[in-house]
N, C-alpha and C. Protein backbone atom coordinates (compact mmCIF):
# COMPACT_ATOMS: atom_id res chain seq x y z
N UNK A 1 92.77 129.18 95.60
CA UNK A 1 93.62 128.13 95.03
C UNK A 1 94.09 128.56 93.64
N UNK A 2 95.48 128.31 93.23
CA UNK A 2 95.95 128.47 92.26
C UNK A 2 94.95 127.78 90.88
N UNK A 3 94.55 128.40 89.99
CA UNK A 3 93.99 127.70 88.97
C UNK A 3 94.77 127.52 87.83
N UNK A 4 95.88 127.16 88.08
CA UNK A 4 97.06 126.62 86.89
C UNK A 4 97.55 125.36 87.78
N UNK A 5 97.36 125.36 89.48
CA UNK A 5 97.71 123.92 89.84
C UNK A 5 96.64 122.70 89.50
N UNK A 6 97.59 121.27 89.20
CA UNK A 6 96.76 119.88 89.00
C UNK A 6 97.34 119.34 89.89
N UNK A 7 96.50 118.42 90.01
CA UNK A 7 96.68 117.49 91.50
C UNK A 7 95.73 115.95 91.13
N UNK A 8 96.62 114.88 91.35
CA UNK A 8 96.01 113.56 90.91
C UNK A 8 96.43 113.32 92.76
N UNK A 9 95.36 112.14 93.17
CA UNK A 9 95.77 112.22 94.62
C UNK A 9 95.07 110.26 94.13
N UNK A 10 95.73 109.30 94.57
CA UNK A 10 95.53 107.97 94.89
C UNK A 10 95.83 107.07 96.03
N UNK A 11 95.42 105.64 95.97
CA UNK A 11 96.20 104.86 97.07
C UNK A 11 96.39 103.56 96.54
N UNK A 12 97.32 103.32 97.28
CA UNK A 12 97.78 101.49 96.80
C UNK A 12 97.87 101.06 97.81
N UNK A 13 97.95 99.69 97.85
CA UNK A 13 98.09 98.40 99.02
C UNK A 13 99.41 98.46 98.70
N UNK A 14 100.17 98.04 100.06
CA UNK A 14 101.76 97.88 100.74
C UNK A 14 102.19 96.56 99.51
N UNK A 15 102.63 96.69 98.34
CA UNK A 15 102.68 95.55 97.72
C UNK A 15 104.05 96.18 96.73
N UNK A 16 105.36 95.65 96.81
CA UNK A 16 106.47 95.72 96.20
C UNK A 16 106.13 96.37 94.24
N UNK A 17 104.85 95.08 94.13
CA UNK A 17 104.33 95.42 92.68
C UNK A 17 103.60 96.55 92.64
N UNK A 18 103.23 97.22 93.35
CA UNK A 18 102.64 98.18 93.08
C UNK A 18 103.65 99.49 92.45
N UNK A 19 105.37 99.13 93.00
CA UNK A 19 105.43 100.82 92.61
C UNK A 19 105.87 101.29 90.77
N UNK A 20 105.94 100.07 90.17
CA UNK A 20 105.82 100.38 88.70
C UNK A 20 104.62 101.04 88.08
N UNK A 21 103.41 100.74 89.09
CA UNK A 21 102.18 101.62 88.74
C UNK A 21 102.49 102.78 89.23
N UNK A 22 102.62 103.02 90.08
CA UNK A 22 102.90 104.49 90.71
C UNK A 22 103.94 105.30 90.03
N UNK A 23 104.95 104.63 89.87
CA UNK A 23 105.50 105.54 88.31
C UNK A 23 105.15 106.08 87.01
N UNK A 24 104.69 104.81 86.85
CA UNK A 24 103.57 105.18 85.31
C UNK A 24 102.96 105.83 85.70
N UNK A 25 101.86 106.25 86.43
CA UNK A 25 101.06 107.17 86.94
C UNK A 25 101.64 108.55 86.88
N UNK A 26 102.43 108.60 87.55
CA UNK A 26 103.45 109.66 87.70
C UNK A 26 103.85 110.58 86.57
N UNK A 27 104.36 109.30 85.68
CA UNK A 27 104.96 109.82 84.64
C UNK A 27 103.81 110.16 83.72
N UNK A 28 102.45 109.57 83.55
CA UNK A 28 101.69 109.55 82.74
C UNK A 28 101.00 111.35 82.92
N UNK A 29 100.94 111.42 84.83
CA UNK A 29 100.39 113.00 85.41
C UNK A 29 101.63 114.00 84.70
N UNK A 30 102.84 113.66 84.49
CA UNK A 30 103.69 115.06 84.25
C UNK A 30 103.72 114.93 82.88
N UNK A 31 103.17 114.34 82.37
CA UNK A 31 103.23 113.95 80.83
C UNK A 31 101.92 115.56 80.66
N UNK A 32 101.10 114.76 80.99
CA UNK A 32 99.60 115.33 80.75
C UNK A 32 99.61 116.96 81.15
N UNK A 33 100.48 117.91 81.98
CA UNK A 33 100.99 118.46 82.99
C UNK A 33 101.88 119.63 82.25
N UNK A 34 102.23 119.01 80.59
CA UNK A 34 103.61 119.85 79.91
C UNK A 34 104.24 119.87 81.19
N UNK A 35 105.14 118.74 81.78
CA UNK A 35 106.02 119.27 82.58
C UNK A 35 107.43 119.34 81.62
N UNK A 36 108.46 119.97 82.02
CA UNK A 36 109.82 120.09 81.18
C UNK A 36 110.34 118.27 81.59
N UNK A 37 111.56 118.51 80.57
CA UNK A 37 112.31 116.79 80.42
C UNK A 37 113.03 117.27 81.97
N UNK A 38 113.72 117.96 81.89
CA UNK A 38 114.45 117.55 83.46
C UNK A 38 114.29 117.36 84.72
N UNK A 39 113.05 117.82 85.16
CA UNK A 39 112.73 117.16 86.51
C UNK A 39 112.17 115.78 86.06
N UNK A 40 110.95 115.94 85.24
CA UNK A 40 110.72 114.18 85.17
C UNK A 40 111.76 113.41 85.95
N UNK A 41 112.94 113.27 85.09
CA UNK A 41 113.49 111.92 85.74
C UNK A 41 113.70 112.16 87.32
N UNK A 42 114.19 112.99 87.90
CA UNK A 42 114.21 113.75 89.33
C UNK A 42 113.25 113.25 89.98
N UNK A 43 112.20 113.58 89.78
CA UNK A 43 111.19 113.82 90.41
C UNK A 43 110.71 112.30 90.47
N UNK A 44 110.60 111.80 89.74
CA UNK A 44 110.05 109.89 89.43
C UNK A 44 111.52 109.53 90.03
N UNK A 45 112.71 109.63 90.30
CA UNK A 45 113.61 108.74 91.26
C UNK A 45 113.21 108.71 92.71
N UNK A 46 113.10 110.09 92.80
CA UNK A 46 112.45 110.38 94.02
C UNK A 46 111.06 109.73 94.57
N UNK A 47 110.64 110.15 93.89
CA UNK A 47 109.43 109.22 94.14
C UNK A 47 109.27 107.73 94.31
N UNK A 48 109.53 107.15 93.34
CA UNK A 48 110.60 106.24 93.69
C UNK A 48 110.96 105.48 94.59
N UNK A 49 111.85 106.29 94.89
CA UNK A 49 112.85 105.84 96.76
C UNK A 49 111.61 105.89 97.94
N UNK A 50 110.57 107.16 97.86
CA UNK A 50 109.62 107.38 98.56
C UNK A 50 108.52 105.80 98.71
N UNK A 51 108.21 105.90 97.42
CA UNK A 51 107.19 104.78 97.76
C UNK A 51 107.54 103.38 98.04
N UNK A 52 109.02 103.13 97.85
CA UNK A 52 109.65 101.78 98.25
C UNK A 52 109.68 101.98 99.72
N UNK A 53 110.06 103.38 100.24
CA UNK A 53 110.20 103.09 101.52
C UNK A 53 109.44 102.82 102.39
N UNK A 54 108.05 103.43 101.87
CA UNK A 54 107.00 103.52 102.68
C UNK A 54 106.33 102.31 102.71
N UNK A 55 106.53 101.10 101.56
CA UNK A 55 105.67 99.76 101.40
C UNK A 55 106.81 98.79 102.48
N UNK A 56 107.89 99.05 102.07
CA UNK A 56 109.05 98.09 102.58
C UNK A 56 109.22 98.81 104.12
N UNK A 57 109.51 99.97 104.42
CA UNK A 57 109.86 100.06 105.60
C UNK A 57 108.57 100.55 106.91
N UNK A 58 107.99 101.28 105.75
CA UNK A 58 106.47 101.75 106.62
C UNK A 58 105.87 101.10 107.10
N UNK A 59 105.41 100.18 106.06
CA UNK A 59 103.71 99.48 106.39
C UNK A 59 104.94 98.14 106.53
N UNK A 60 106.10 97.78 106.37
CA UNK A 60 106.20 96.64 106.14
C UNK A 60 105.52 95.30 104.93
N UNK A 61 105.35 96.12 104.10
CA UNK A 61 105.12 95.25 102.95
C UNK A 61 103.42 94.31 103.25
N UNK A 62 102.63 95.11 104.35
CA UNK A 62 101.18 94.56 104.60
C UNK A 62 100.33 94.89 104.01
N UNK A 63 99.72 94.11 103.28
CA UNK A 63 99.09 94.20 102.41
C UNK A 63 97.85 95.02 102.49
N UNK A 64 97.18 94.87 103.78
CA UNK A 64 96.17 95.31 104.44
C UNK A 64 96.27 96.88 104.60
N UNK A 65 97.77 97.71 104.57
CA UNK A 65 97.82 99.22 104.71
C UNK A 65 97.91 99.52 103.43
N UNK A 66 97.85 100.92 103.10
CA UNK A 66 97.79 101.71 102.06
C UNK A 66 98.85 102.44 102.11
N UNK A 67 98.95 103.19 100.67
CA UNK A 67 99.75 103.88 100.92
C UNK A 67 99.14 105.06 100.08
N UNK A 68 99.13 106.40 100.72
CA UNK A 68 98.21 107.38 99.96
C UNK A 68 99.57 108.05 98.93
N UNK A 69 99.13 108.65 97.64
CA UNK A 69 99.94 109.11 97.22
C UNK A 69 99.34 110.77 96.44
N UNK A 70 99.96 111.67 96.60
CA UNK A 70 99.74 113.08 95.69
C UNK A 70 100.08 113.69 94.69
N UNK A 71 100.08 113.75 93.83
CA UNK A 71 100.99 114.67 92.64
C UNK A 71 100.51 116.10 92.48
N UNK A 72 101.47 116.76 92.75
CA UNK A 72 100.64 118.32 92.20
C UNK A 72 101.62 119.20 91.39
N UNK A 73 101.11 119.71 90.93
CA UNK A 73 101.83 120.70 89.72
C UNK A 73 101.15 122.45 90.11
N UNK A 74 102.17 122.66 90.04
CA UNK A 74 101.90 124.08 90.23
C UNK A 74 102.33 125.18 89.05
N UNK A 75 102.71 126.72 88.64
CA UNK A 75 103.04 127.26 87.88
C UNK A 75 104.56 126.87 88.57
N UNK A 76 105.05 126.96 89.96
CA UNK A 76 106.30 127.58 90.21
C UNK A 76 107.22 126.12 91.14
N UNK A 77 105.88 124.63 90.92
CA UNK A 77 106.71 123.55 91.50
C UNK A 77 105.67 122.38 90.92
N UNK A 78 106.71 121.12 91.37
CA UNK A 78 105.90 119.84 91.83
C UNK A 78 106.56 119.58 92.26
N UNK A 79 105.13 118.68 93.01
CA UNK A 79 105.46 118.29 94.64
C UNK A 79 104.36 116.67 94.19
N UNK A 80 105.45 115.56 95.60
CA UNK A 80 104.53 114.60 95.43
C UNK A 80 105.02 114.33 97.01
N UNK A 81 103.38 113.89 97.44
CA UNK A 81 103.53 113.37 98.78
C UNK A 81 103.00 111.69 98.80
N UNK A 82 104.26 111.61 99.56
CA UNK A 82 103.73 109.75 100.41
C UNK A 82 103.71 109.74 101.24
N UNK A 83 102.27 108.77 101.66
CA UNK A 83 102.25 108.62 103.45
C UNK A 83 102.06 107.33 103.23
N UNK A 84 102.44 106.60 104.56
CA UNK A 84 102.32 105.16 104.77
C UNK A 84 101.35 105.33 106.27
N UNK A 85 100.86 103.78 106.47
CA UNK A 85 100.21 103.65 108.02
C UNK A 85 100.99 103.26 108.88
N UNK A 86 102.45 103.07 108.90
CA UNK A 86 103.23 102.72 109.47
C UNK A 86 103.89 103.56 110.57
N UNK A 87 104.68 102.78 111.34
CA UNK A 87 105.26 103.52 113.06
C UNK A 87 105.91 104.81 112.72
N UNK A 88 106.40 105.02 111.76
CA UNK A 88 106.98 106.50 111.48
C UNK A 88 108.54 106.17 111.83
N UNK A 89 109.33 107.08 111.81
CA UNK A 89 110.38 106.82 112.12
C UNK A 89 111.09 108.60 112.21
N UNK A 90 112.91 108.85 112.70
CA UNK A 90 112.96 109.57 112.85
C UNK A 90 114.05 109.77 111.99
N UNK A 91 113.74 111.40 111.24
CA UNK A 91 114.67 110.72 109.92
C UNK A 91 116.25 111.46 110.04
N UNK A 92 116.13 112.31 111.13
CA UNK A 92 117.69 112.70 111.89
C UNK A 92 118.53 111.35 111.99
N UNK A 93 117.85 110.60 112.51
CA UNK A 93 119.01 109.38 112.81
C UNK A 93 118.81 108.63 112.09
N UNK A 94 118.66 108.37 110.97
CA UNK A 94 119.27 107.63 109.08
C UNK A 94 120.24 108.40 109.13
N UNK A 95 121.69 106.90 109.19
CA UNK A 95 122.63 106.87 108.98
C UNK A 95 122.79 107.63 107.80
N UNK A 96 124.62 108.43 108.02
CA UNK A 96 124.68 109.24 106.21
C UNK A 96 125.23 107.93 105.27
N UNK A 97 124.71 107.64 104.45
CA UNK A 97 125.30 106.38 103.44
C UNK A 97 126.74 106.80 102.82
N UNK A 98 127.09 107.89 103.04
CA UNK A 98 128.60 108.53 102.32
C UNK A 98 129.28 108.36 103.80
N UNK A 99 129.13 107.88 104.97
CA UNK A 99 130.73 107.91 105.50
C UNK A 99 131.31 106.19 105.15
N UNK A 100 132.35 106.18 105.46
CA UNK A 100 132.91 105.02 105.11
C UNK A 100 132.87 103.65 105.62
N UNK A 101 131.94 103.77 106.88
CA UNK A 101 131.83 102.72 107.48
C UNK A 101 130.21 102.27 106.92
N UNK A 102 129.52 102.79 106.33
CA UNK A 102 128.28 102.93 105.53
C UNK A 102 128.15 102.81 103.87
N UNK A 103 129.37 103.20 103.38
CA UNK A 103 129.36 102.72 101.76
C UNK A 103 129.40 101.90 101.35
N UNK A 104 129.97 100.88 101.73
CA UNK A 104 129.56 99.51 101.02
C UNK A 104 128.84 98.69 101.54
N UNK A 105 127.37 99.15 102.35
CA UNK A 105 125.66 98.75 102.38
C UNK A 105 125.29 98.98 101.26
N UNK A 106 124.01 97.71 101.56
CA UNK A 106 123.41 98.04 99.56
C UNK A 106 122.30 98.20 99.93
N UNK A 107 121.98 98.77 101.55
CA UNK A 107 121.03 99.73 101.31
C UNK A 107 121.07 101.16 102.30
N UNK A 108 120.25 101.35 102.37
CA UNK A 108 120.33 103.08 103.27
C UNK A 108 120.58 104.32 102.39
N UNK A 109 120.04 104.01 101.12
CA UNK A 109 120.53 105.13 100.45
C UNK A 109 119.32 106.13 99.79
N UNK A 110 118.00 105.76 100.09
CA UNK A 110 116.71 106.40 99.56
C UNK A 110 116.86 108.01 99.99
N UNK A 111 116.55 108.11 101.28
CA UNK A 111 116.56 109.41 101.73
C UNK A 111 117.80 109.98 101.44
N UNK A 112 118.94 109.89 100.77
CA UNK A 112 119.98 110.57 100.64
C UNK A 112 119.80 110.96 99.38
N UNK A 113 119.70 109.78 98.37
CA UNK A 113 118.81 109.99 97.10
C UNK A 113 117.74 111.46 96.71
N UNK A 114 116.96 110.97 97.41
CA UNK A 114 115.63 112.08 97.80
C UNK A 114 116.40 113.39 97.60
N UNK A 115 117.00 113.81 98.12
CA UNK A 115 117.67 115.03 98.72
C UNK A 115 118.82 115.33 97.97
N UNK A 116 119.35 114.41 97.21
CA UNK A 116 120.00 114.75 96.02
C UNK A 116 119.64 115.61 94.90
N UNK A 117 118.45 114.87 94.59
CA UNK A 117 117.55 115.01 93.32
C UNK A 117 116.68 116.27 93.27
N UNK A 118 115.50 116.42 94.54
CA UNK A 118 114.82 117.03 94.70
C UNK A 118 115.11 118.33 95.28
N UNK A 119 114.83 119.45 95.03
CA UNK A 119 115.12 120.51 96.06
C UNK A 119 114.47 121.13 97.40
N UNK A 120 113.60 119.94 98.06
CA UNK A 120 113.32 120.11 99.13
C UNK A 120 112.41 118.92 99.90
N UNK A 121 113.11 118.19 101.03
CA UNK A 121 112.33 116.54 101.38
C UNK A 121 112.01 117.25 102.51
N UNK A 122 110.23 116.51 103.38
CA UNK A 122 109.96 117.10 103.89
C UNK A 122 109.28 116.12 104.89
N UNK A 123 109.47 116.24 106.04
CA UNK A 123 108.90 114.56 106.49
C UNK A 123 108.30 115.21 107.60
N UNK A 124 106.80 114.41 107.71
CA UNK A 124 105.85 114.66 109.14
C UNK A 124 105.76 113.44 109.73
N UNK A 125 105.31 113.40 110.81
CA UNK A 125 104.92 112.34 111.56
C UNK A 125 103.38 112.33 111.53
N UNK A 126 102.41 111.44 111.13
CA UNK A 126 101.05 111.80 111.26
C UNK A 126 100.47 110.54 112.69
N UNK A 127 99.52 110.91 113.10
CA UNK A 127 98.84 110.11 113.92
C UNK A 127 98.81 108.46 113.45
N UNK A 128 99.06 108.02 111.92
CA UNK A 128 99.16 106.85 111.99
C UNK A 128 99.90 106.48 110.21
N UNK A 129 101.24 106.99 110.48
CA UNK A 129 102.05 107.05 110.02
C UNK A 129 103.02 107.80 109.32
N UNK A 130 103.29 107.77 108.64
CA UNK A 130 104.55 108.83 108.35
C UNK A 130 104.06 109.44 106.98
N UNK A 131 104.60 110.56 106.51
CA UNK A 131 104.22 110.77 105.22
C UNK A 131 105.62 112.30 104.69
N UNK A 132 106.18 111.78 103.69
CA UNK A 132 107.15 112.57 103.28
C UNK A 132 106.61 113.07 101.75
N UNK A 133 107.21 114.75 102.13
CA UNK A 133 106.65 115.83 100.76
C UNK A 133 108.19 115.54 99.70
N UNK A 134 107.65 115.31 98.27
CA UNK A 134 109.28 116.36 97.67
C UNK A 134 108.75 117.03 96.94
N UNK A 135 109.86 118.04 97.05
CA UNK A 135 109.37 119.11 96.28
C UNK A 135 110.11 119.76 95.39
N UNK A 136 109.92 120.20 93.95
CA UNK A 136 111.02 120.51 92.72
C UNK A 136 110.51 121.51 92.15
N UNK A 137 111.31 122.60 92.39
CA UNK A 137 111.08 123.93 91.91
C UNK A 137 111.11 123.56 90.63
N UNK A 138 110.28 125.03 89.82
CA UNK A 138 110.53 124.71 88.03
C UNK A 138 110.97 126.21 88.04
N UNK A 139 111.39 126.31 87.18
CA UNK A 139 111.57 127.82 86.45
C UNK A 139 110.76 128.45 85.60
């Protein structure tokens, strides 16, 4: 194992309020981390979009599931993973929010987000729910 990577690994209950903690957290791990100013914001949008999706669309906002979360820092990335306990879904068929019959929804736009920001989204299906990597090269 790399001994310049950190890794904070937690969980929260499916709860809307939870993801202002999970930012702070976030931000508090890349703080601690010397990460550079420009992924920060990247990387916390992303994240972001991730953990809304997974409380709101994953678990459905049940209070009773979790949602695991990862931060890791490496010399040459960070990466944060979310998994939810939820049905999973398939992320080929999320509509593109840029054609025109799709832009003026005010929502469908996380995973496009994601993939904006980050330079690499990464989605598994697990035995009892879904869990998506991002990942942001550093220089």
């Amino acid at each position: 194992m790399n001994k310049r990577a950190k890794t904070v690994s937690f969980e929260v209950p499916s709860s809307t309020a939870e993801i202002a903690k999970v930012i702070h957290t976030l931000e508090n791990f890349l703080n601690s981390v010397d990460c550079c100013t420009e992924p920060v914001g990247e990387v916390t949008l992303a994240a972001s979009e991730a953990v809304t999706n997974a409380i709101i669309h994953g678990n459905k906002k049940d209070v009773q599931k979790k949602i695991f979360i990862t931060f890791r820092k490496t010399a040459s990335e960070l990466s944060v993973i979310i998994e939810d306990q939820g049905d999973g879904f398939e992320p080929d068929k999320i509509p593109n929010p840029m054609t025109p019959k799709n832009r003026m929804k005010t929502t469908g736009r996380g995973i496009y987000l994601m993939k904006a920001v980050v330079d690499k989204v990464i989605f598994n299906r697990k035995k009892s729910g879904m869990q998506v990597k991002l990942i942001k090269y550093l220089n």
